[in-house]
N, C-alpha and C. Protein backbone atom coordinates (compact mmCIF):
# COMPACT_ATOMS: atom_id res chain seq x y z
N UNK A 1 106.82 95.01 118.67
CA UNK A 1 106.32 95.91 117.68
C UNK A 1 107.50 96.76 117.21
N UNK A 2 107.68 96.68 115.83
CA UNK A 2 108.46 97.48 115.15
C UNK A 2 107.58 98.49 115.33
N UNK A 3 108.69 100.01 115.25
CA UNK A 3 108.11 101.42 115.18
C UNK A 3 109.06 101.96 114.37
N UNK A 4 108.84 102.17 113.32
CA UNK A 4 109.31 103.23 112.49
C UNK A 4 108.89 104.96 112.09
N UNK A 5 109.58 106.00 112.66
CA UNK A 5 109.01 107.52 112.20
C UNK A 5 108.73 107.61 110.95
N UNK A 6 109.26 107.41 110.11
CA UNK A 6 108.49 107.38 108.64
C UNK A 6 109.55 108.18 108.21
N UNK A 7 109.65 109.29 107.42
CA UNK A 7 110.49 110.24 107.06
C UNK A 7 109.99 111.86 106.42
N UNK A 8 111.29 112.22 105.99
CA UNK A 8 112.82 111.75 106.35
C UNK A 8 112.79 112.45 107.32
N UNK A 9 114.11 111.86 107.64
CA UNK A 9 114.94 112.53 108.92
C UNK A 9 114.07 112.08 110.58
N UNK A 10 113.42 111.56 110.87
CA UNK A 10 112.95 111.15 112.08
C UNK A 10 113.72 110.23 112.92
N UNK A 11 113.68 110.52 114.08
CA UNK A 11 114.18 109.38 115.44
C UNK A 11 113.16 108.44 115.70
N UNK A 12 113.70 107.59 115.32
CA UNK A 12 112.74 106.33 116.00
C UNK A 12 112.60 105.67 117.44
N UNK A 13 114.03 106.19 118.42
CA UNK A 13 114.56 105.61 119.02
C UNK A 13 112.80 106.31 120.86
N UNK A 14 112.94 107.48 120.95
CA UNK A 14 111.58 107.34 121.53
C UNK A 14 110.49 106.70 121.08
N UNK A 15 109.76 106.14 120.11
CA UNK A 15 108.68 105.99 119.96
C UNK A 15 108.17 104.79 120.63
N UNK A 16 109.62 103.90 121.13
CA UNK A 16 109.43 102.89 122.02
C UNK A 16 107.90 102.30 123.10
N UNK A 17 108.06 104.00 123.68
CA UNK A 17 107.32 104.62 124.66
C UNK A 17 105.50 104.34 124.36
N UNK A 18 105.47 104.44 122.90
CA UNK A 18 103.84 104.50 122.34
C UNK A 18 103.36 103.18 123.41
N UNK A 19 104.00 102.29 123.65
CA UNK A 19 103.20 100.75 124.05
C UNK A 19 102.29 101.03 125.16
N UNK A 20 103.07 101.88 126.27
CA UNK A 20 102.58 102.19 127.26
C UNK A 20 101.19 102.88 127.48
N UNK A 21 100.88 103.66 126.11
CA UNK A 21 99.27 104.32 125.37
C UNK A 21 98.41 103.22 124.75
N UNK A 22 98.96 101.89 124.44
CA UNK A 22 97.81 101.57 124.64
C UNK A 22 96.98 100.77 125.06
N UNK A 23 95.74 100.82 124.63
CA UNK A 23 94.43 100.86 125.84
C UNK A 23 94.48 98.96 126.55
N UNK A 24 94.01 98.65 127.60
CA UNK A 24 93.66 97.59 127.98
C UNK A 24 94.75 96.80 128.56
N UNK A 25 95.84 97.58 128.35
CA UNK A 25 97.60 96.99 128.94
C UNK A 25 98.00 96.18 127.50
N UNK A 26 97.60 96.07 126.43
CA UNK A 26 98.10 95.31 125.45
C UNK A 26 99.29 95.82 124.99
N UNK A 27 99.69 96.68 125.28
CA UNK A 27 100.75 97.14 124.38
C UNK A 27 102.28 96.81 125.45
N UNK A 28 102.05 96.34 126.73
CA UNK A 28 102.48 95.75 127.84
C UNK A 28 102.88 94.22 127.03
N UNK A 29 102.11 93.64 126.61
CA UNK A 29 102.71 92.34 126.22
C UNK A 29 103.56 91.66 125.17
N UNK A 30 104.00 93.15 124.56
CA UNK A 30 104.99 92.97 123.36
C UNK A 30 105.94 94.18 123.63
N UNK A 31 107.24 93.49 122.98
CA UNK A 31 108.37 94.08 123.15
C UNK A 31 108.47 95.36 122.14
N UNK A 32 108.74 96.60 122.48
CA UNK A 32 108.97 97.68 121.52
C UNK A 32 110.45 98.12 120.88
N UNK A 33 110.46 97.79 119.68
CA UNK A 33 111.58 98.17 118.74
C UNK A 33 111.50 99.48 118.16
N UNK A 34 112.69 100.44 118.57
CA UNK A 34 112.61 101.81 117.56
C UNK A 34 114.46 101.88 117.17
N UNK A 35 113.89 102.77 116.32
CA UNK A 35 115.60 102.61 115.35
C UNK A 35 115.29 104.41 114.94
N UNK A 36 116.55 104.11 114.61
CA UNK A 36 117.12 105.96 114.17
C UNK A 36 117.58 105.40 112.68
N UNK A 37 116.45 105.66 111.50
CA UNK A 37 116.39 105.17 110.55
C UNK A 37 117.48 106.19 109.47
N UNK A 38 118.25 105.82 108.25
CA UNK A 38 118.66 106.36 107.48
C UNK A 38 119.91 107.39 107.61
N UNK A 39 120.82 106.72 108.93
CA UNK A 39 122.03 108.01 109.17
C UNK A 39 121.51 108.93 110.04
N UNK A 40 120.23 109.03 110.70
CA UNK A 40 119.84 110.05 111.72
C UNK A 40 120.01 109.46 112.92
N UNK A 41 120.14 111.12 113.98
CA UNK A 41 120.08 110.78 115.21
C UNK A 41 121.48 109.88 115.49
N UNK A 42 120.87 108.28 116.51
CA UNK A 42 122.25 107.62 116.73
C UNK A 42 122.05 106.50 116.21
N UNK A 43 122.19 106.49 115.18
CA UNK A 43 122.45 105.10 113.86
C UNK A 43 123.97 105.41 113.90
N UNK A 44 124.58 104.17 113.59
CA UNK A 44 126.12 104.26 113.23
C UNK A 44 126.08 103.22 112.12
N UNK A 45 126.61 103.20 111.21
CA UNK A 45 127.61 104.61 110.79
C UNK A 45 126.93 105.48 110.21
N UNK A 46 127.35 106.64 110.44
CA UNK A 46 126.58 107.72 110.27
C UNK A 46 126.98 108.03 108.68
N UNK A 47 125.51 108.32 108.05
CA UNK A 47 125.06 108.68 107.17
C UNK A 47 126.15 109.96 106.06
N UNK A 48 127.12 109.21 105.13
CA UNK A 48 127.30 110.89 104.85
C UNK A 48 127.28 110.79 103.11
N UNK A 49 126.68 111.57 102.42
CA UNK A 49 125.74 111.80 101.13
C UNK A 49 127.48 112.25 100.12
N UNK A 50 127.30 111.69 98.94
CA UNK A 50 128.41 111.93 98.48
C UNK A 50 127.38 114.00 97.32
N UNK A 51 129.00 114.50 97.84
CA UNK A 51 128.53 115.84 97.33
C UNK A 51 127.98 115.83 96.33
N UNK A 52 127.06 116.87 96.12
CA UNK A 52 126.17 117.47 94.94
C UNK A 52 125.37 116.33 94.30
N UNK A 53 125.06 115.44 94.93
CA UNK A 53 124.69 114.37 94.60
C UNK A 53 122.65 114.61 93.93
N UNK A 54 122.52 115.78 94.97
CA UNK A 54 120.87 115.85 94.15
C UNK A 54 121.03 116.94 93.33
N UNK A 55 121.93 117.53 92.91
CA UNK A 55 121.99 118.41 91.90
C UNK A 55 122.65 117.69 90.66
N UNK A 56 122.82 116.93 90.68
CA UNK A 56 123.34 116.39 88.73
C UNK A 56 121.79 115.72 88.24
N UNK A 57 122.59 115.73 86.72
CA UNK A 57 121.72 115.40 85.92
C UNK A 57 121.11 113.53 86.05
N UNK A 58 119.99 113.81 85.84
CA UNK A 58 119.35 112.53 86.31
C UNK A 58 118.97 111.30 84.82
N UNK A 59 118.93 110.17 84.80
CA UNK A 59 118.92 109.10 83.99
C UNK A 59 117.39 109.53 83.36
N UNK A 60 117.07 109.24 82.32
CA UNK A 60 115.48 109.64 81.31
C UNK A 60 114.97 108.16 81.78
N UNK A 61 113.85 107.84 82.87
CA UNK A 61 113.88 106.42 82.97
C UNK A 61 112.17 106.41 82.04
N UNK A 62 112.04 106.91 81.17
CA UNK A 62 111.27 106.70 80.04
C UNK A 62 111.28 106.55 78.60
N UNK A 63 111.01 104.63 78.81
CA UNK A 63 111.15 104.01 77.89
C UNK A 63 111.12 104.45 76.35
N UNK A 64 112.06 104.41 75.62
CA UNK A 64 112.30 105.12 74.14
C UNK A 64 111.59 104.54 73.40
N UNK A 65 110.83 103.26 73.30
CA UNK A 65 109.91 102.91 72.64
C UNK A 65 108.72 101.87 73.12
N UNK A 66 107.88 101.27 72.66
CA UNK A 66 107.08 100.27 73.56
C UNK A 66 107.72 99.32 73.41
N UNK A 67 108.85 98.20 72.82
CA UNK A 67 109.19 97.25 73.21
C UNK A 67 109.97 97.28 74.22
N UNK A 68 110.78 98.08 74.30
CA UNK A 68 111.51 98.59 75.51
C UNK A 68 110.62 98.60 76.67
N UNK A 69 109.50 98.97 76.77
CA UNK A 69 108.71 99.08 78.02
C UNK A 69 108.39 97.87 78.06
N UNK A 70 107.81 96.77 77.20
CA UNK A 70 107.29 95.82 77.66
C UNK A 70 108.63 95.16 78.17
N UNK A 71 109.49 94.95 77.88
CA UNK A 71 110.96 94.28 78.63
C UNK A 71 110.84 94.67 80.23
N UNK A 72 110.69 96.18 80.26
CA UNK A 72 110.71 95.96 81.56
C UNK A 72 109.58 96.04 82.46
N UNK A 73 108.38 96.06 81.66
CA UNK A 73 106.93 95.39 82.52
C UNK A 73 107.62 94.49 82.81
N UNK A 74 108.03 93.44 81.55
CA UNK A 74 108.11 91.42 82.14
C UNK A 74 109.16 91.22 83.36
N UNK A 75 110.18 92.35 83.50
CA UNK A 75 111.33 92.20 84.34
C UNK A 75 110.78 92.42 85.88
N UNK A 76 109.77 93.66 85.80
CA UNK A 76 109.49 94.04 86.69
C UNK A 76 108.48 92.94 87.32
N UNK A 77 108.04 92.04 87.30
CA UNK A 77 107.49 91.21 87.58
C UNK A 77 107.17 90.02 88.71
C-alpha cells in the first residue's frame, strides 16, 4: 500500500505504521510504502523554490476568444 500525506508539506515516511490499525490482520499482508513527498522532510534532493517565484505576475490562461478555447478543449483531450 502506497501512503501518501496529501499536502502540502506532509511526511509520509511514518504513515507506514497505519497497516498495523487495520482490523482482522489485513493490513499485515501487504507491504507499506511512505515517501516524504515534494522536497519535505528526507526526500533528496531537497526541494529549493527559485526566489519570488509566487509573487510575479501570472500568464491570463483565459482564452481571448471561443476559437481559441475550442483548440484547447480538442488538445485537452
Amino acid at each position: 500500500m502506497l501512503v501518501n500525506p496529501g499536502g502540502p508539506g506532509g511526511s509520509g515516511l511514518g504513515l507506514v505504521t497505519l497497516g498495523k490499525d487495520v482490523p482482522n490482520n489485513v493490513g499485515q499482508a501487504y507491504d507499506w510504502i511512505g515517501f516524504d513527498p515534494r522536497g519535505v522532510g528526507l526526500s533528496r534532493p531537497a526541494l529549493s523554490c527559485i526566489p519570488n517565484y509566487l509573487s510575479g505576475p501570472r500568464p491570463n490562461y483565459v482564452p481571448l476568444n471561443k476559437d481559441l478555447e475550442n483548440i484547447w478543449l480538442m488538445h485537452s483531450k
